[in-house]
Protein backbone atom coordinates (compact mmCIF):
# COMPACT_ATOMS: atom_id res chain seq x y z
CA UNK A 1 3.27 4.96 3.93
CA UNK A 2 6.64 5.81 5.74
CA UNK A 3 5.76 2.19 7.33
CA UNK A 4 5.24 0.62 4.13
CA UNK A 5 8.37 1.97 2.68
CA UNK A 6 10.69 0.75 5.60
CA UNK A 7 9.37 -2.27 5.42
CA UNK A 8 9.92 -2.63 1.71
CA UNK A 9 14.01 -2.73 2.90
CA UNK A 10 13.30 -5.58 5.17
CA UNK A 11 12.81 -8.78 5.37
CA UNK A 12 9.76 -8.97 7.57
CA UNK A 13 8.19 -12.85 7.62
CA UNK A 14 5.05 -10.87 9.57
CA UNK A 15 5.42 -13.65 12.66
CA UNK A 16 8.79 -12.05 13.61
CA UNK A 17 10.99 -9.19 13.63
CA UNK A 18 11.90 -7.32 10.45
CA UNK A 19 15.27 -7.54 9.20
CA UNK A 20 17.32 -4.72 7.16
CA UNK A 21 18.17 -5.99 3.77
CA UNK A 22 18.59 -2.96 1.72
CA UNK A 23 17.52 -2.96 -1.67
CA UNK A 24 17.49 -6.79 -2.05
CA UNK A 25 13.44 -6.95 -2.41
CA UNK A 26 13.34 -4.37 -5.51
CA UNK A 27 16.51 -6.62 -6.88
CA UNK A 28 14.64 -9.52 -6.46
CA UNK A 29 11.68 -8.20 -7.68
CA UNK A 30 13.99 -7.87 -11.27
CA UNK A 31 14.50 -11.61 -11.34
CA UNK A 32 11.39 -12.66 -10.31
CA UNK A 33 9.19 -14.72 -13.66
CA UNK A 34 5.38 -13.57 -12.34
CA UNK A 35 6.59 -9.57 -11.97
CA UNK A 36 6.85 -9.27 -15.66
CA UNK A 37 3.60 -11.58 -15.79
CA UNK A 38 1.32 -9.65 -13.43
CA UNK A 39 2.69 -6.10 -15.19
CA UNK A 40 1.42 -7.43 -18.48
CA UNK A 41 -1.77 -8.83 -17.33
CA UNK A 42 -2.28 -5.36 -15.65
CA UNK A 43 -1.78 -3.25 -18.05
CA UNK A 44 -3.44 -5.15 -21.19
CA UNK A 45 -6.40 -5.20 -18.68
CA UNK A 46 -6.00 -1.96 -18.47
CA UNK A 47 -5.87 -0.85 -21.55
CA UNK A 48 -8.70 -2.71 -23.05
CA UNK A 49 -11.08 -1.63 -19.98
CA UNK A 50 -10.81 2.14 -19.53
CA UNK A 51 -11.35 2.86 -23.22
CA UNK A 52 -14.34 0.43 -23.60
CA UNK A 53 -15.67 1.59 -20.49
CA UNK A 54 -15.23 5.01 -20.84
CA UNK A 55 -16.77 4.88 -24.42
CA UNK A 56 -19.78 2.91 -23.48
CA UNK A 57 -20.26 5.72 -20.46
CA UNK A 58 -19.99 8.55 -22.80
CA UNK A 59 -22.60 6.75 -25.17
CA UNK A 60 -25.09 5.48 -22.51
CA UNK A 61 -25.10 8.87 -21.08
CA UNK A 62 -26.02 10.53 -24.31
CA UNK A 63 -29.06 8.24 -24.32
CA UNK A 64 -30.37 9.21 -20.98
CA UNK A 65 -29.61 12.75 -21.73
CA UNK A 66 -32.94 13.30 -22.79
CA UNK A 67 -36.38 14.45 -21.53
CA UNK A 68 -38.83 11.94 -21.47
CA UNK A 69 -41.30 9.99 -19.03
CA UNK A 70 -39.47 7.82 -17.14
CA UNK A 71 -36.18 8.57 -17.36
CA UNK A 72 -35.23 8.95 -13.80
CA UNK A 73 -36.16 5.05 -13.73
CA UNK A 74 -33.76 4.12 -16.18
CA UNK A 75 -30.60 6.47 -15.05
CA UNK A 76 -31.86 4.43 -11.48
CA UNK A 77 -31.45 1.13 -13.60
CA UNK A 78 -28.27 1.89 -15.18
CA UNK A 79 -26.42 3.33 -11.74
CA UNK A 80 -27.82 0.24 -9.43
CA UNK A 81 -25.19 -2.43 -10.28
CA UNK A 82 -22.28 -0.41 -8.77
CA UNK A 83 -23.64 -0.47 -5.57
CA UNK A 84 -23.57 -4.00 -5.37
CA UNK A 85 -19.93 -5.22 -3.49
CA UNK A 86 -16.96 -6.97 -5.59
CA UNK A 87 -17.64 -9.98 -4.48
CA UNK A 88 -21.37 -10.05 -5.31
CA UNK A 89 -20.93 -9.21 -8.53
CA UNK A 90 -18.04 -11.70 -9.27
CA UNK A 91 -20.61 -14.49 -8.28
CA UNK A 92 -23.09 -13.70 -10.70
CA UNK A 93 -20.75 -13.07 -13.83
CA UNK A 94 -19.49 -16.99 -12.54
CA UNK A 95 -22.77 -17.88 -13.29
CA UNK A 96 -22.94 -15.52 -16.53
CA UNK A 97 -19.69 -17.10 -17.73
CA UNK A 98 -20.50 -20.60 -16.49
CA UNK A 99 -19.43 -23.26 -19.60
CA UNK A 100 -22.67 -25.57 -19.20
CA UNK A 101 -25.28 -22.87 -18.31
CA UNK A 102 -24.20 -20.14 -18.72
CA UNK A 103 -25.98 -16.94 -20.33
CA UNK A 104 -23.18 -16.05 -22.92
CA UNK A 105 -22.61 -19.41 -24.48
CA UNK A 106 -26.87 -19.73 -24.42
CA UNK A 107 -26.41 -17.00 -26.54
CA UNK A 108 -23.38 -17.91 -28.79
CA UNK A 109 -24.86 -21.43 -29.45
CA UNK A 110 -28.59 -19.68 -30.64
CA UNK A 111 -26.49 -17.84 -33.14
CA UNK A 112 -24.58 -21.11 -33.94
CA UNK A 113 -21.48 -20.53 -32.08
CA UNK A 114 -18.96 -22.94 -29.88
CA UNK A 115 -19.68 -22.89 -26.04
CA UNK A 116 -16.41 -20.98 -24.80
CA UNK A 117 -14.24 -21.67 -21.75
CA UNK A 118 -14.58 -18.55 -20.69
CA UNK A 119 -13.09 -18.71 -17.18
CA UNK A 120 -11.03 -21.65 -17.47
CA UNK A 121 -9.37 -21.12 -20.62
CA UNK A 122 -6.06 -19.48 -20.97
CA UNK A 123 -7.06 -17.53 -24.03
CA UNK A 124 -10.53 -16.00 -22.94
CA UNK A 125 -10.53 -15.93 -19.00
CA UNK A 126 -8.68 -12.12 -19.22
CA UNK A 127 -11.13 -10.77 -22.00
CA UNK A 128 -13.45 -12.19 -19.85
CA UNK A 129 -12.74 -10.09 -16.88
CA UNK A 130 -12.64 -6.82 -19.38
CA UNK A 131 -16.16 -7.85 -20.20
CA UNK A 132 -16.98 -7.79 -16.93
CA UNK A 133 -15.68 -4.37 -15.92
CA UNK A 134 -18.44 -2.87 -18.40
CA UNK A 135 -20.81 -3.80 -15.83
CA UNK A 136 -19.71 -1.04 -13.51
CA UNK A 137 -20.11 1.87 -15.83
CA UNK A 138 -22.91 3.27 -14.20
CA UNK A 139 -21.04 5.79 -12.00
CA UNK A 140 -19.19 6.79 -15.04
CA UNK A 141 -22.49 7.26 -16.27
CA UNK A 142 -24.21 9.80 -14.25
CA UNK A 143 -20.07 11.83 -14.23
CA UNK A 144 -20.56 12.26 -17.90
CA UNK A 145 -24.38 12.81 -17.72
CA UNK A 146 -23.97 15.72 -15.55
CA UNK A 147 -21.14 16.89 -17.39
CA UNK A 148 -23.52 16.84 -20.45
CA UNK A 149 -26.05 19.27 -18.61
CA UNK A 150 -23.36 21.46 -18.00
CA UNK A 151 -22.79 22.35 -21.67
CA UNK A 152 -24.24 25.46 -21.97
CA UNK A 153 -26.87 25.27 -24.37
CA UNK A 154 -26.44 28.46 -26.67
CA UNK A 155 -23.34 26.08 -28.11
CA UNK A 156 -25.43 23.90 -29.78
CA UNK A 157 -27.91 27.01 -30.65
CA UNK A 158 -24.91 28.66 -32.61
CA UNK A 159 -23.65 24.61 -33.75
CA UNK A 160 -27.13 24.82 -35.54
CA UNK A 161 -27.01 28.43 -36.77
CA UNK A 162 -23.83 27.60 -38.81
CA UNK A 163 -25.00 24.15 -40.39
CA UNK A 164 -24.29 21.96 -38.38
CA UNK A 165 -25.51 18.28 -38.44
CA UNK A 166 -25.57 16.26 -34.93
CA UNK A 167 -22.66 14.31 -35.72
CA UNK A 168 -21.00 17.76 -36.06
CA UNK A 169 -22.14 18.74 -33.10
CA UNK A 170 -20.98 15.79 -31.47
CA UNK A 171 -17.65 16.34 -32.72
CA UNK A 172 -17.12 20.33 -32.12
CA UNK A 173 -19.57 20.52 -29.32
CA UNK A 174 -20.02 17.43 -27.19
CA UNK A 175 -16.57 16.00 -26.88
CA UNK A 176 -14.36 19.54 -26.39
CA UNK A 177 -17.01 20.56 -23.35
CA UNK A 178 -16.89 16.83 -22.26
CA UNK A 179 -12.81 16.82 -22.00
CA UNK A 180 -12.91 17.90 -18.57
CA UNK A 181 -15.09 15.58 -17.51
CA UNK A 182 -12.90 12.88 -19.80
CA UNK A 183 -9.89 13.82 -18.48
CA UNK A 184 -11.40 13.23 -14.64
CA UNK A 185 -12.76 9.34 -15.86
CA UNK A 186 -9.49 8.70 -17.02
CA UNK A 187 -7.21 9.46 -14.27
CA UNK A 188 -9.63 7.57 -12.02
CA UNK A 189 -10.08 4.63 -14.55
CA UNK A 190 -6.29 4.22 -14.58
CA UNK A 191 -5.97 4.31 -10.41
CA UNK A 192 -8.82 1.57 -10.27
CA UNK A 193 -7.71 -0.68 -13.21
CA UNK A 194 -4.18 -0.65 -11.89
CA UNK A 195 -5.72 -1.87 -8.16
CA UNK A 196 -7.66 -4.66 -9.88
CA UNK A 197 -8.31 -7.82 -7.61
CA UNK A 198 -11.61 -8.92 -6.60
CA UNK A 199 -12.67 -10.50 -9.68
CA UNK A 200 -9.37 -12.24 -10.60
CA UNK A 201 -9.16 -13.54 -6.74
CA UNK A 202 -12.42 -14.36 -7.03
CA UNK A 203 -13.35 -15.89 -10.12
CA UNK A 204 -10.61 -17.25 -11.77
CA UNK A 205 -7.51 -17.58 -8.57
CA UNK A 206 -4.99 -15.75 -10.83
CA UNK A 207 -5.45 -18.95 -13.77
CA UNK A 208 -5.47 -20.64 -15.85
CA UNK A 209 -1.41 -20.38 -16.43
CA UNK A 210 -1.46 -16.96 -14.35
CA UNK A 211 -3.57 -15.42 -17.56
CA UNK A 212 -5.21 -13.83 -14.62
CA UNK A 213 -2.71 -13.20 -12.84
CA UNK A 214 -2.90 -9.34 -11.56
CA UNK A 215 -0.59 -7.36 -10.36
CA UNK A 216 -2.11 -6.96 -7.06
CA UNK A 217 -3.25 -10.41 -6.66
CA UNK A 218 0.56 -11.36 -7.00
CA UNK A 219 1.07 -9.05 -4.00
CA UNK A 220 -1.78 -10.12 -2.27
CA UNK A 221 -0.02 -13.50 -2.36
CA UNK A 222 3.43 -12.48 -1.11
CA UNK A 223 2.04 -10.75 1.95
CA UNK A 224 -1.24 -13.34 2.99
CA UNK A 225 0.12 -16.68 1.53
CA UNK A 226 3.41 -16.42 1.67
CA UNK A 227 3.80 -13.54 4.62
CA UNK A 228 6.61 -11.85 2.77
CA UNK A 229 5.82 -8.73 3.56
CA UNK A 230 8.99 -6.93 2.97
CA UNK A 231 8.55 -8.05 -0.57
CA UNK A 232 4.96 -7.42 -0.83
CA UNK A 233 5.61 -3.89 0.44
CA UNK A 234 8.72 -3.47 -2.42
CA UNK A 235 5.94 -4.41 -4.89
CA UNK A 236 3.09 -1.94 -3.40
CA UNK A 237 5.78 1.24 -3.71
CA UNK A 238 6.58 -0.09 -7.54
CA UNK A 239 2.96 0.00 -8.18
CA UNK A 240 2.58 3.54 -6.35
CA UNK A 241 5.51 5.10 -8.59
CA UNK A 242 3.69 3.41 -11.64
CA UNK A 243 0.26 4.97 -11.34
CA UNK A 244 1.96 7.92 -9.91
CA UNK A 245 3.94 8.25 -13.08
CA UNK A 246 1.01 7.48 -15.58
CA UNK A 247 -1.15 9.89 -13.71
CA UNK A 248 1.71 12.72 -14.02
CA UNK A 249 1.77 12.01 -17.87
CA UNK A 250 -1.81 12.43 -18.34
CA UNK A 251 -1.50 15.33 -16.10
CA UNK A 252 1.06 16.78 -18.22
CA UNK A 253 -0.70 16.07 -21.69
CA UNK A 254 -3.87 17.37 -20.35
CA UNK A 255 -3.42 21.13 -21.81
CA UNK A 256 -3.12 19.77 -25.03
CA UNK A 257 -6.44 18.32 -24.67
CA UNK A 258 -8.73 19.57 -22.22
CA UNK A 259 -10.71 22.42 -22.66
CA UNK A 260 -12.02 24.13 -20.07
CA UNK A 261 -14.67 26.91 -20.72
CA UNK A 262 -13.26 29.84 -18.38
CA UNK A 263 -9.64 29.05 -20.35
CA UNK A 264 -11.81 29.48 -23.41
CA UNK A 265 -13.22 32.66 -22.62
CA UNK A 266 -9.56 34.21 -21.30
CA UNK A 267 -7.90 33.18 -24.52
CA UNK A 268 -11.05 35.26 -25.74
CA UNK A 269 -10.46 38.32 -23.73
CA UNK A 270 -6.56 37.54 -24.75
């Protein structure tokens, strides 16, 4: 990192010496049209992935919460696909998201629907992408699943003794034992979403019109295509004070919101 951050006050071509320039990469970095770009693509990426994905973990592990035959097989099922490397998995949602043969538009023209672009189209290729991260909820999955079988069950035993219906349950039960657990997903979902690369270097090269066009992927480029790796490293020490700054926040908010049961039981004793 101390590397990294000298670097970022140079201007190092990578075939030659380094040269001091100061602050001139983070200035440039200002005027330059596909910073402001890549933030945007980032972050709507961002936050259109980690709440979808963290919802449909929270909801898939409430299904395979429960005790019946068989249910090791399909926790099995559901964690499988995020073993399988970025790049793997970027080659089958090509196919998935293929125009001509595709499984989605098979699917959109049974129910009537216009084949879509979805790759190659300025207007779908990033929703795409968010699409595509739901396929690696499964270690999400067994996080909130074993937070679930860590709610002690004499909560829901008392839940039941005064009235309450599952959705109630769910609401006073569930989520406030879940919040640590929440609060863990979160932090982690923002780190990851903010690194995103394979699929848009991958799939869809940053296009079309640099809808793709993540923030790392723009780095990737200054430092591998370009060999500006001063610049490159100016951009990878703006990203580290960005998620370092987000994470703080939700750091900060987190004892509004997270409960945590021995906290619970000294505000009791209190």
């Amino acid at each position: 990192m101390v590397a990294s951050l000298y670097y970022s006050l140079t201007d190092y071509p990578l075939l030659s010496g380094a040269t001091w320039v100061g602050l001139a990469n983070y200035r440039e970095l200002l005027s330059d049209r596909l910073f402001p770009t890549a933030l945007r693509v980032t972050f709507v990426y961002s936050v259109s992935s980690i709440p979808l994905g963290m919802s449909l973990a929270i909801l898939l592990a409430l299904l395979l919460n429960v005790r019946i035959r068989g249910i090791l097989a399909f926790r099995t099922v559901y964690y499988l696909p995020t073993i399988l490397g970025g790049v793997a998995v970027s080659l089958i949602w090509m196919l998935l998201f293929s125009a001509n043969f595709g499984l989605f538009n098979w699917l959109l023209e049974l129910v009537g629907i216009q084949p879509v672009r979805w790759l190659t189209s300025q207007r779908w290729a990033l929703w795409a992408l968010v699409l595509m991260s739901l396929w690696g909820v499964g270690g999400s999955v067994i996080i909130f699943l074993a937070g679930l079988q860590n709610i002690p069950a004499h909560l829901y035993e008392s839940a039941k003794i005064d009235g309450a219906n599952t959705l109630q349950e769910f609401r006073f039960v569930t989520i406030p034992q879940l919040t640590p657990t929440i609060f863990f997903s979160l932090v982690m979902g923002i780190i990851g979403a903010l690194q995103t690369f394979t699929q848009s270097f991958i799939m869809t090269g940053g296009g079309p019109n640099n809808a793709t066009l993540f923030y790392v992927l723009l780095l990737y480029r200054n430092a591998f295509q370009y060999f500006r790796m001063g610049y490159a490293s100016a951009m990878a020490w703006v990203l580290f004070v960005i998620i370092l700054v987000l994470t703080l926040m939700v750091f900060q908010s987190s004892p509004m919101w997270v409960h945590y049961e021995a906290s619970l039981r000294g505000g009791r004793r209190g």
